[in-house]
PDB file of N, CA and C in Angstrom:
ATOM      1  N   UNK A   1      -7.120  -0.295  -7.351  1.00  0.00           N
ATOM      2  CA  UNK A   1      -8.464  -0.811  -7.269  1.00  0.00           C
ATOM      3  C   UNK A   1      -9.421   0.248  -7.796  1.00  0.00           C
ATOM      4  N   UNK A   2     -10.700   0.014  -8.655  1.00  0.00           N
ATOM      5  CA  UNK A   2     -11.445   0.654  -9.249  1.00  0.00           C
ATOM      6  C   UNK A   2     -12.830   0.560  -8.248  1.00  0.00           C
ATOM      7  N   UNK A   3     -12.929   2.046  -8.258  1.00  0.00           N
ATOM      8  CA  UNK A   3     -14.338   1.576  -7.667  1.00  0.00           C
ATOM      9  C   UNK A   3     -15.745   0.995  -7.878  1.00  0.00           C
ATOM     10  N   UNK A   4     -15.504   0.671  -9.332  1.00  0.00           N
ATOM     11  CA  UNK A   4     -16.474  -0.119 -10.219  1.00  0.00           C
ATOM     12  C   UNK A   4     -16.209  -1.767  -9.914  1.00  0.00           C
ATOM     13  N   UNK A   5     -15.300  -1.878  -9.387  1.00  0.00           N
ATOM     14  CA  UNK A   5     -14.326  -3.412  -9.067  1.00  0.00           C
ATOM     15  C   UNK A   5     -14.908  -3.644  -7.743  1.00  0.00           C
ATOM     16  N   UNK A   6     -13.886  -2.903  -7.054  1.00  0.00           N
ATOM     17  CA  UNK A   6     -14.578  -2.637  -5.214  1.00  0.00           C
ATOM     18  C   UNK A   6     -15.982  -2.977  -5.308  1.00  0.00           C
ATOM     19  N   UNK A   7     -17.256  -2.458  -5.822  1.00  0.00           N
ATOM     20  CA  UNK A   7     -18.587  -2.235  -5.558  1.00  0.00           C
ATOM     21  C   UNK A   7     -19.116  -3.490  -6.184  1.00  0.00           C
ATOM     22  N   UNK A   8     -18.551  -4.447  -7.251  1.00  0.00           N
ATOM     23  CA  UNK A   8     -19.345  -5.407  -7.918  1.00  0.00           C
ATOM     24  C   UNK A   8     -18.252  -6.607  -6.988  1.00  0.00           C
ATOM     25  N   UNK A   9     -17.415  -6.356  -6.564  1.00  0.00           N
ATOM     26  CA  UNK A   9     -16.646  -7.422  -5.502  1.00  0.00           C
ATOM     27  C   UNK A   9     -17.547  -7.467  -4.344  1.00  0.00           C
ATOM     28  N   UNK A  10     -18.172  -6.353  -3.697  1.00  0.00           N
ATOM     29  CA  UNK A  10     -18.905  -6.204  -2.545  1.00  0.00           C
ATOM     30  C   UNK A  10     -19.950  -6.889  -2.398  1.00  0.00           C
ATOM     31  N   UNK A  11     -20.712  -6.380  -3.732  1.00  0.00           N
ATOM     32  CA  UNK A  11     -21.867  -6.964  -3.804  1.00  0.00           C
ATOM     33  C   UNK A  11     -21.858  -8.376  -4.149  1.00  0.00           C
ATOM     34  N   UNK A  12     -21.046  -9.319  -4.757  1.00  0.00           N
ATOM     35  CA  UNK A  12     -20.956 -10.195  -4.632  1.00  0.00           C
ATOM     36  C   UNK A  12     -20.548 -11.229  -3.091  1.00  0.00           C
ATOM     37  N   UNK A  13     -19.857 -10.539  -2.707  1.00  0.00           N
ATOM     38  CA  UNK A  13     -20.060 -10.803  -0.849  1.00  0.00           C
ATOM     39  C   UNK A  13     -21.181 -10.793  -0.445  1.00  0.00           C
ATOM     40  N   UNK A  14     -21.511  -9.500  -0.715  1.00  0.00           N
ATOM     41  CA  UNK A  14     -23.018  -9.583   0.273  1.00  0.00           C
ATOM     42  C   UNK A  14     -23.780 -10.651  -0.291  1.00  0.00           C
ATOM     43  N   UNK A  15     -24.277 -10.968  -1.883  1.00  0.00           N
ATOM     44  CA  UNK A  15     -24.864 -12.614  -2.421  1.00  0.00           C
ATOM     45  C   UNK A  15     -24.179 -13.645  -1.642  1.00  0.00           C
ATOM     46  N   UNK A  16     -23.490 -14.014  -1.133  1.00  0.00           N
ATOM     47  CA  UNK A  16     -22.570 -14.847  -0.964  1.00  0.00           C
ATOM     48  C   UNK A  16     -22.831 -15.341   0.333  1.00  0.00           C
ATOM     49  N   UNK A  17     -22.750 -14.037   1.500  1.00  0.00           N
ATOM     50  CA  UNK A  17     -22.873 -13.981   2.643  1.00  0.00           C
ATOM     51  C   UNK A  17     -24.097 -13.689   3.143  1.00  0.00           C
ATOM     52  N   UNK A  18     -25.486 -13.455   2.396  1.00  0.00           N
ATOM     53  CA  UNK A  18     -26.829 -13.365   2.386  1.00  0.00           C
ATOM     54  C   UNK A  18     -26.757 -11.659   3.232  1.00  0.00           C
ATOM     55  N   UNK A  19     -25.742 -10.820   3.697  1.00  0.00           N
ATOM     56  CA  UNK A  19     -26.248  -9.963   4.066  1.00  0.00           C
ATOM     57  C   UNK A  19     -26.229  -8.624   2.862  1.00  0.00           C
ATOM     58  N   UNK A  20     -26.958  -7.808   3.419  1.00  0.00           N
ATOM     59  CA  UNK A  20     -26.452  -6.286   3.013  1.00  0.00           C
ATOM     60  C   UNK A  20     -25.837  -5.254   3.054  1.00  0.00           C
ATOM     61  N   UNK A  21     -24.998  -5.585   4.313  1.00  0.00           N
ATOM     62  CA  UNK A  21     -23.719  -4.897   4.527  1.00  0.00           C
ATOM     63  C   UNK A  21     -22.489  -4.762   3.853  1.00  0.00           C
ATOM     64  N   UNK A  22     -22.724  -5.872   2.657  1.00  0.00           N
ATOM     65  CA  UNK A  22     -21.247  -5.730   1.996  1.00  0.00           C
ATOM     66  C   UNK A  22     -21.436  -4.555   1.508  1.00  0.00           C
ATOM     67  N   UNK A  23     -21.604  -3.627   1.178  1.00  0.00           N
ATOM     68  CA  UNK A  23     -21.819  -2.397   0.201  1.00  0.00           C
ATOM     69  C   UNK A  23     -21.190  -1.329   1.166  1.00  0.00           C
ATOM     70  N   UNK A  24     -21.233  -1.293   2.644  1.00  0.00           N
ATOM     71  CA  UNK A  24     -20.395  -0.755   3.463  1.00  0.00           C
ATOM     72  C   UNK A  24     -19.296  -1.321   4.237  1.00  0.00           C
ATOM     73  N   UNK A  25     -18.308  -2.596   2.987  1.00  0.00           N
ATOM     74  CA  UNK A  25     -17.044  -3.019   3.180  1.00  0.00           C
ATOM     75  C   UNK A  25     -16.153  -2.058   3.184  1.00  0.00           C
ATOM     76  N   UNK A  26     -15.133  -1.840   4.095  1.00  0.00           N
ATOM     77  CA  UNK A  26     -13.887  -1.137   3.639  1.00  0.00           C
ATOM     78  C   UNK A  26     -12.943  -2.093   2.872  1.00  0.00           C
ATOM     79  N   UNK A  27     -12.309  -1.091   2.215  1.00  0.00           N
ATOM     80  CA  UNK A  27     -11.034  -1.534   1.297  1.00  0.00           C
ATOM     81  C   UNK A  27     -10.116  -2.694   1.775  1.00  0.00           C
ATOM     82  N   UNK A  28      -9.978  -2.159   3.243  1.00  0.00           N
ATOM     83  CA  UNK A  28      -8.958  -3.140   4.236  1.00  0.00           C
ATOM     84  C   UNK A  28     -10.179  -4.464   5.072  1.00  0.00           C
ATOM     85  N   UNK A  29     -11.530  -4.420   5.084  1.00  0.00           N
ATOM     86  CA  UNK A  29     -12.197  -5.796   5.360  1.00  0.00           C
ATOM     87  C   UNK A  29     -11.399  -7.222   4.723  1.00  0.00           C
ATOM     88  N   UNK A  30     -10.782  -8.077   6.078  1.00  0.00           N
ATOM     89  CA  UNK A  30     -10.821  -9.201   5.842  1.00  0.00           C
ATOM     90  C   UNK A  30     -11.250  -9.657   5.099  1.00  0.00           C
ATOM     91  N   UNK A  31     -11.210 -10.533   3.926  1.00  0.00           N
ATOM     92  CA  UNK A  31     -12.026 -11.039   3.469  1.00  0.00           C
ATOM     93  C   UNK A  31     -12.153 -13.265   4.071  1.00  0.00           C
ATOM     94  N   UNK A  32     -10.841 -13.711   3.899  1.00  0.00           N
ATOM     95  CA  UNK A  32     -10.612 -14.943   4.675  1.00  0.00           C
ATOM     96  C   UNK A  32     -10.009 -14.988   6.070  1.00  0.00           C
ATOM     97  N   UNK A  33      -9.373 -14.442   6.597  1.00  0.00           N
ATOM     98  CA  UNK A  33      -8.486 -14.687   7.817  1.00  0.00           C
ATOM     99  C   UNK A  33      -9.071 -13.528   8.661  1.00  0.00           C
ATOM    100  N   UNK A  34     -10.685 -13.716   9.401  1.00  0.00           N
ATOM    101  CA  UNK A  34     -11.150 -12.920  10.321  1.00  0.00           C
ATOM    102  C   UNK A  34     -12.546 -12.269  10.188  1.00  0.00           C
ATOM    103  N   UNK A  35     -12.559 -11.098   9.425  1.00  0.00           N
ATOM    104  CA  UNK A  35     -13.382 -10.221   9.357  1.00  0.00           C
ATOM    105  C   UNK A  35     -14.793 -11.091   9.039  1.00  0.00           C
ATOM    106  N   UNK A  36     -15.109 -11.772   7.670  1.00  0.00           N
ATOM    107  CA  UNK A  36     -16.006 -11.865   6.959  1.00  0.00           C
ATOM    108  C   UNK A  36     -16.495 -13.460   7.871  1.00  0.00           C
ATOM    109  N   UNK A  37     -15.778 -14.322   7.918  1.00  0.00           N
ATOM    110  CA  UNK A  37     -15.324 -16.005   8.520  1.00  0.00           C
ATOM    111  C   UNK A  37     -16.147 -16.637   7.609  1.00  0.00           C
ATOM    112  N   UNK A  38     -15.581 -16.433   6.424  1.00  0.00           N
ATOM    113  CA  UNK A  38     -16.592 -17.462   5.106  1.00  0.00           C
ATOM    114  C   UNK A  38     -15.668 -18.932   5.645  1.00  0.00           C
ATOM    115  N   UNK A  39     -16.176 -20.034   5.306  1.00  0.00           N
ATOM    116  CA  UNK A  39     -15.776 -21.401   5.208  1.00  0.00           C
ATOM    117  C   UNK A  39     -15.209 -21.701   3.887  1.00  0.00           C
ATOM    118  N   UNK A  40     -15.023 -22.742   3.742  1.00  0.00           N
ATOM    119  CA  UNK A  40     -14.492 -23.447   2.578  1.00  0.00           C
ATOM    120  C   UNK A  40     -15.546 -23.178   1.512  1.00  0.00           C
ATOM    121  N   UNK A  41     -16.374 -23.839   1.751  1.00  0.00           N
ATOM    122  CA  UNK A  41     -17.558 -23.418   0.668  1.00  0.00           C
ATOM    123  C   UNK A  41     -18.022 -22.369   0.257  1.00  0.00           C
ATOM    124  N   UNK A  42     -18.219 -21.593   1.447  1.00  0.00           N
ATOM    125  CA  UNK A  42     -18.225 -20.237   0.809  1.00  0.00           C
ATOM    126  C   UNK A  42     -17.563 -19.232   0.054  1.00  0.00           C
ATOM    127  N   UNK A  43     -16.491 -19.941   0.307  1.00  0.00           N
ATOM    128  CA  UNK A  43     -15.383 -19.286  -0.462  1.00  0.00           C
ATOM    129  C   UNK A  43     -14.974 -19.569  -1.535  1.00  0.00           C
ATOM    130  N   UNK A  44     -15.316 -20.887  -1.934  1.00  0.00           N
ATOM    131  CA  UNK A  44     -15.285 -21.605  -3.522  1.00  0.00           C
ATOM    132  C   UNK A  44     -16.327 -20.846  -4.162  1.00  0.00           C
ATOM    133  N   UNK A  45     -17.210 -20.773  -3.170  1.00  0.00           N
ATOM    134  CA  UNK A  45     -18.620 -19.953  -4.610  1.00  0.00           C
ATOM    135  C   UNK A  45     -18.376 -18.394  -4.139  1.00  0.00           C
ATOM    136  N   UNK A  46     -17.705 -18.104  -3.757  1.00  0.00           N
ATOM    137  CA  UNK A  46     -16.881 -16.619  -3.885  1.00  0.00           C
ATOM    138  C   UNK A  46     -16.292 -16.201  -5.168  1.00  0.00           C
ATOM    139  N   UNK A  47     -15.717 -17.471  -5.377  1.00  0.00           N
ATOM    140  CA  UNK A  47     -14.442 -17.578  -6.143  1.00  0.00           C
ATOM    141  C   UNK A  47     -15.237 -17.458  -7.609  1.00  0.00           C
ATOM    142  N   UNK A  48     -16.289 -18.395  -7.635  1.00  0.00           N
ATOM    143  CA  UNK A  48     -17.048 -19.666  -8.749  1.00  0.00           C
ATOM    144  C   UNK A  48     -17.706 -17.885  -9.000  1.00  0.00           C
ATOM    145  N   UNK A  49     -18.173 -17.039  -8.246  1.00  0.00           N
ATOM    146  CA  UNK A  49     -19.303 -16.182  -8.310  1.00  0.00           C
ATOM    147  C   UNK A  49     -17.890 -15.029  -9.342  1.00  0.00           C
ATOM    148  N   UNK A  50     -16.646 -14.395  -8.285  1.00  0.00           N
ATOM    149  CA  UNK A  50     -16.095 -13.700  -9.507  1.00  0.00           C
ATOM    150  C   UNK A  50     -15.822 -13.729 -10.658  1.00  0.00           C
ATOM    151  N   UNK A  51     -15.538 -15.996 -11.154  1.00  0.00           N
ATOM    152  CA  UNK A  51     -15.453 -15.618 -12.294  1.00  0.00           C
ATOM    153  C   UNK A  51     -16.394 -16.086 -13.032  1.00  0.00           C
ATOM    154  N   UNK A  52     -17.372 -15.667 -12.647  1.00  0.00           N
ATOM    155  CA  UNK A  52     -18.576 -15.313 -13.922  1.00  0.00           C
ATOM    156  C   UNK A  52     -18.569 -14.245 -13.923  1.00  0.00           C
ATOM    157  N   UNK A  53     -19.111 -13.443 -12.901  1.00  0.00           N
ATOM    158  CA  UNK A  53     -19.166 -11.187 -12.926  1.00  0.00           C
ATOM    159  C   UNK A  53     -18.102 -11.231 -14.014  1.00  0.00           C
ATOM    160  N   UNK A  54     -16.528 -11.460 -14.057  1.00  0.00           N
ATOM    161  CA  UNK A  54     -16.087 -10.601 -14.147  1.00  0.00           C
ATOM    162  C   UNK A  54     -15.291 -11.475 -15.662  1.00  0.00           C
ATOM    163  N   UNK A  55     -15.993 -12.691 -15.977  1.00  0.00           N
ATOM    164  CA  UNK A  55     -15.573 -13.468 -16.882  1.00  0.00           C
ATOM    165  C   UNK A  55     -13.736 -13.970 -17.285  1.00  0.00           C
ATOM    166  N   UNK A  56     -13.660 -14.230 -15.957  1.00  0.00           N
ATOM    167  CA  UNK A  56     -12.158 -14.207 -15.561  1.00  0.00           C
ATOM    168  C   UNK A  56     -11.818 -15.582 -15.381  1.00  0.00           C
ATOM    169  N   UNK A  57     -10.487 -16.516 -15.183  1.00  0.00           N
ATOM    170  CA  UNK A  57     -10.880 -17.272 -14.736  1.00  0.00           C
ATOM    171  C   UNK A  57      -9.392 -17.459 -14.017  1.00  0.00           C
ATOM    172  N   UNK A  58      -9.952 -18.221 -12.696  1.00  0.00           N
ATOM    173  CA  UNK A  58      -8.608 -17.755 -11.638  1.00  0.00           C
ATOM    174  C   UNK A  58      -7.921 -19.334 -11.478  1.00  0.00           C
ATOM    175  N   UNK A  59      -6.648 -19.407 -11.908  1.00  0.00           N
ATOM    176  CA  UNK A  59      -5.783 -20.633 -11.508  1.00  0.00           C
ATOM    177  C   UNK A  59      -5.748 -20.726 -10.443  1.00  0.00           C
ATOM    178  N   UNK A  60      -5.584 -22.526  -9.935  1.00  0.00           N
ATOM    179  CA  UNK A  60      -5.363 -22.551  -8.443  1.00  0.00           C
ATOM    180  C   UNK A  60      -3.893 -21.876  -8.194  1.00  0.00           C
ATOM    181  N   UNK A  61      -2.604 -21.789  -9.099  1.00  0.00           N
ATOM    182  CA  UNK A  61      -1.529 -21.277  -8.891  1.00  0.00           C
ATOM    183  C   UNK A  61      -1.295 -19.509  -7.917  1.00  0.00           C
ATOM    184  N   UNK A  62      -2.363 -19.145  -9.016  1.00  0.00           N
ATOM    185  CA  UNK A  62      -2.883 -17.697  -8.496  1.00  0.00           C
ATOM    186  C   UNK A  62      -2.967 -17.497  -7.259  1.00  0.00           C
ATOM    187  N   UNK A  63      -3.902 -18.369  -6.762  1.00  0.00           N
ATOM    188  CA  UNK A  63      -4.188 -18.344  -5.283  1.00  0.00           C
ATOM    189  C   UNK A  63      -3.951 -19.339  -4.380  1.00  0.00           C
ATOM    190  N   UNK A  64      -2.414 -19.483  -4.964  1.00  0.00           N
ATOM    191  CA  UNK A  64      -2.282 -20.586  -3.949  1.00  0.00           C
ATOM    192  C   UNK A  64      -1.356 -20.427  -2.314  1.00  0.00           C
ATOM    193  N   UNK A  65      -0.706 -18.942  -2.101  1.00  0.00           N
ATOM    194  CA  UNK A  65      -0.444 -18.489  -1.171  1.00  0.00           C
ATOM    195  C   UNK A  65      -1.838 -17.371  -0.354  1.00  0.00           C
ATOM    196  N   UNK A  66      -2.876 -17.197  -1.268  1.00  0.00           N
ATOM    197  CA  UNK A  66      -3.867 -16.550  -0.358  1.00  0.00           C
ATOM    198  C   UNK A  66      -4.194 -15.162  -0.563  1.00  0.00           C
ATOM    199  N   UNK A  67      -2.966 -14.556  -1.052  1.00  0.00           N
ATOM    200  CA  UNK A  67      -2.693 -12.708  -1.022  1.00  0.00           C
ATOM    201  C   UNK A  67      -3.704 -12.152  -1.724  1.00  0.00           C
ATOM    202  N   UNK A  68      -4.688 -12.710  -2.406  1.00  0.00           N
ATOM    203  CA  UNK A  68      -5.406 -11.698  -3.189  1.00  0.00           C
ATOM    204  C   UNK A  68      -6.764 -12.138  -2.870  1.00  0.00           C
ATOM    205  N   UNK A  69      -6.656 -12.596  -1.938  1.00  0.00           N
ATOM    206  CA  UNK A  69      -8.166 -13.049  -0.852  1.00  0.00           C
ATOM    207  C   UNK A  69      -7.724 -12.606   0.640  1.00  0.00           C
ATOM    208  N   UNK A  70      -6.842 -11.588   0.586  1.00  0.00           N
ATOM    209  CA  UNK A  70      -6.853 -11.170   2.123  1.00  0.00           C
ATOM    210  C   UNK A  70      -7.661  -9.938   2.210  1.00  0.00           C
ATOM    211  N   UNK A  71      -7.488  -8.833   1.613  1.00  0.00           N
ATOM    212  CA  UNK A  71      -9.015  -7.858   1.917  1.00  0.00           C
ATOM    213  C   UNK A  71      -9.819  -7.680   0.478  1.00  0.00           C
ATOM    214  N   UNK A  72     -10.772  -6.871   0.642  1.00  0.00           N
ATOM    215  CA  UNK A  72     -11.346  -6.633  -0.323  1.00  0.00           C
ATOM    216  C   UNK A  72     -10.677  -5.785  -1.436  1.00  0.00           C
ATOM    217  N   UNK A  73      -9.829  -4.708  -0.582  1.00  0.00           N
ATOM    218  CA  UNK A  73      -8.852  -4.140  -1.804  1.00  0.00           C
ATOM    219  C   UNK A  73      -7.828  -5.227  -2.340  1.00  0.00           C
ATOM    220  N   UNK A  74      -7.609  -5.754  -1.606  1.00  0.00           N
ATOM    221  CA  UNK A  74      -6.724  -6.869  -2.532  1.00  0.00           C
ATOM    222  C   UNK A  74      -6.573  -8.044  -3.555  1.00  0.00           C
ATOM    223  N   UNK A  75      -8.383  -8.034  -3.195  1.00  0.00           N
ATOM    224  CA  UNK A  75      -9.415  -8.992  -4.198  1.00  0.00           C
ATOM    225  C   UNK A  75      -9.868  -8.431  -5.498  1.00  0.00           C
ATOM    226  N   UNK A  76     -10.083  -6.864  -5.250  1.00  0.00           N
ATOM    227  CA  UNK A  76     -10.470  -5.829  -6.248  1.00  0.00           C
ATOM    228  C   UNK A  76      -9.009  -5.373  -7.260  1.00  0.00           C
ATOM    229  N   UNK A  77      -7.905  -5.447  -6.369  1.00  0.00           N
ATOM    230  CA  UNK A  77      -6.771  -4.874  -6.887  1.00  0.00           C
ATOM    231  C   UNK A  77      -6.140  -6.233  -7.775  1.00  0.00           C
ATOM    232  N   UNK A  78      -6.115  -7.640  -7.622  1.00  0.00           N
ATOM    233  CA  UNK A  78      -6.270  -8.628  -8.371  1.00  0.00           C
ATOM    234  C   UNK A  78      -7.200  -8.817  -9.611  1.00  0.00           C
ATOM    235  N   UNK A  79      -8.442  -8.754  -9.281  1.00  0.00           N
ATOM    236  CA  UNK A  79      -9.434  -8.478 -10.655  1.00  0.00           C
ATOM    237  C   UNK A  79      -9.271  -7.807 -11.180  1.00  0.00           C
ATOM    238  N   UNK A  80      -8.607  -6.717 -11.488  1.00  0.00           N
ATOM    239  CA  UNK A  80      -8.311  -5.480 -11.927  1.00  0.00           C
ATOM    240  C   UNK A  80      -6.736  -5.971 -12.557  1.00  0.00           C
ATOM    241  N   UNK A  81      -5.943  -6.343 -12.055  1.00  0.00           N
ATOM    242  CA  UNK A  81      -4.706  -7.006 -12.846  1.00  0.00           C
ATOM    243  C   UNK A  81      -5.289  -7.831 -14.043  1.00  0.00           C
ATOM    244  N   UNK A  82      -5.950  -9.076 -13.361  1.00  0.00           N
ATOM    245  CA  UNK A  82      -6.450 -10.045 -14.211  1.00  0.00           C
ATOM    246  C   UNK A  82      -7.078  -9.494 -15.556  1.00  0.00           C
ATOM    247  N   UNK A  83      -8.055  -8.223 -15.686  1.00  0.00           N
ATOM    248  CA  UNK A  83      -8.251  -8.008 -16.672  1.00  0.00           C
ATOM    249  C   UNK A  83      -7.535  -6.944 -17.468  1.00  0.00           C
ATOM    250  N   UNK A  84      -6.470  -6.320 -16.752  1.00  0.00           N
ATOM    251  CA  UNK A  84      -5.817  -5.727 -17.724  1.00  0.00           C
ATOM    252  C   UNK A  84      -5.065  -6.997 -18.379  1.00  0.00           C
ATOM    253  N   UNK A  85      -4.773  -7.753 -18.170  1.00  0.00           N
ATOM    254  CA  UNK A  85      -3.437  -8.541 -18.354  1.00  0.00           C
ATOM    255  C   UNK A  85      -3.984  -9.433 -19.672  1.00  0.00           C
ATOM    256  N   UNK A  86      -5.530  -9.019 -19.951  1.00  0.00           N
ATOM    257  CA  UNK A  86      -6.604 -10.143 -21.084  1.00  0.00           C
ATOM    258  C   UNK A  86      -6.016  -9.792 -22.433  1.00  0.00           C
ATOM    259  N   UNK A  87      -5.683 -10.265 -23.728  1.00  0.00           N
ATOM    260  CA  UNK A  87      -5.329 -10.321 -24.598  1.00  0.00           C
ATOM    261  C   UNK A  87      -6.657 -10.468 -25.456  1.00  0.00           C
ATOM    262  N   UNK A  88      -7.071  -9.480 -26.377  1.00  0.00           N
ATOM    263  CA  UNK A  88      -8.083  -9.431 -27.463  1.00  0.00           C
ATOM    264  C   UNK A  88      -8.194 -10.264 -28.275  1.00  0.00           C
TER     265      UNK A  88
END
């Protein structure tokens, strides 16, 4: 995970979640199962919000067991795959 990743993942939480605390997320913050308790909706425009930042675009296949929406490092450490993996 990059900390340029981490910090524009955060801040997109905090848009998301109307507060200002995302910016003092840890790596290991919940992001679905506890910590954060986004809903369904919130979590689609979670989703809808990374891939514009990060001009990505995420299959439902991707996330269809959950693992890269369980913390924030694991959300950051996914975006960070996703764009190495981009072809020029």
């Amino acid at each position: 995970m990059t900390t340029t990743t981490h910090n524009r993942v955060a801040a997109i939480i905090g848009q998301i979640t109307g507060t200002q605390s995302a910016g003092n997320l840890s790596p290991s913050t919940p992001i679905i199962n506890g910590g954060l308790h986004l809903d369904s909706v919130a979590i689609l425009e979670l989703l809808l919000a990374l891939e514009k930042e990060f001009s990505i675009e995420l299959a439902a296949w991707e996330l269809s067991d959950a693992q890269a929406l369980q913390t924030l490092s694991t959300m950051s450490d996914f975006i960070d795959k996703k764009l190495a993996g981009r072809t020029s």
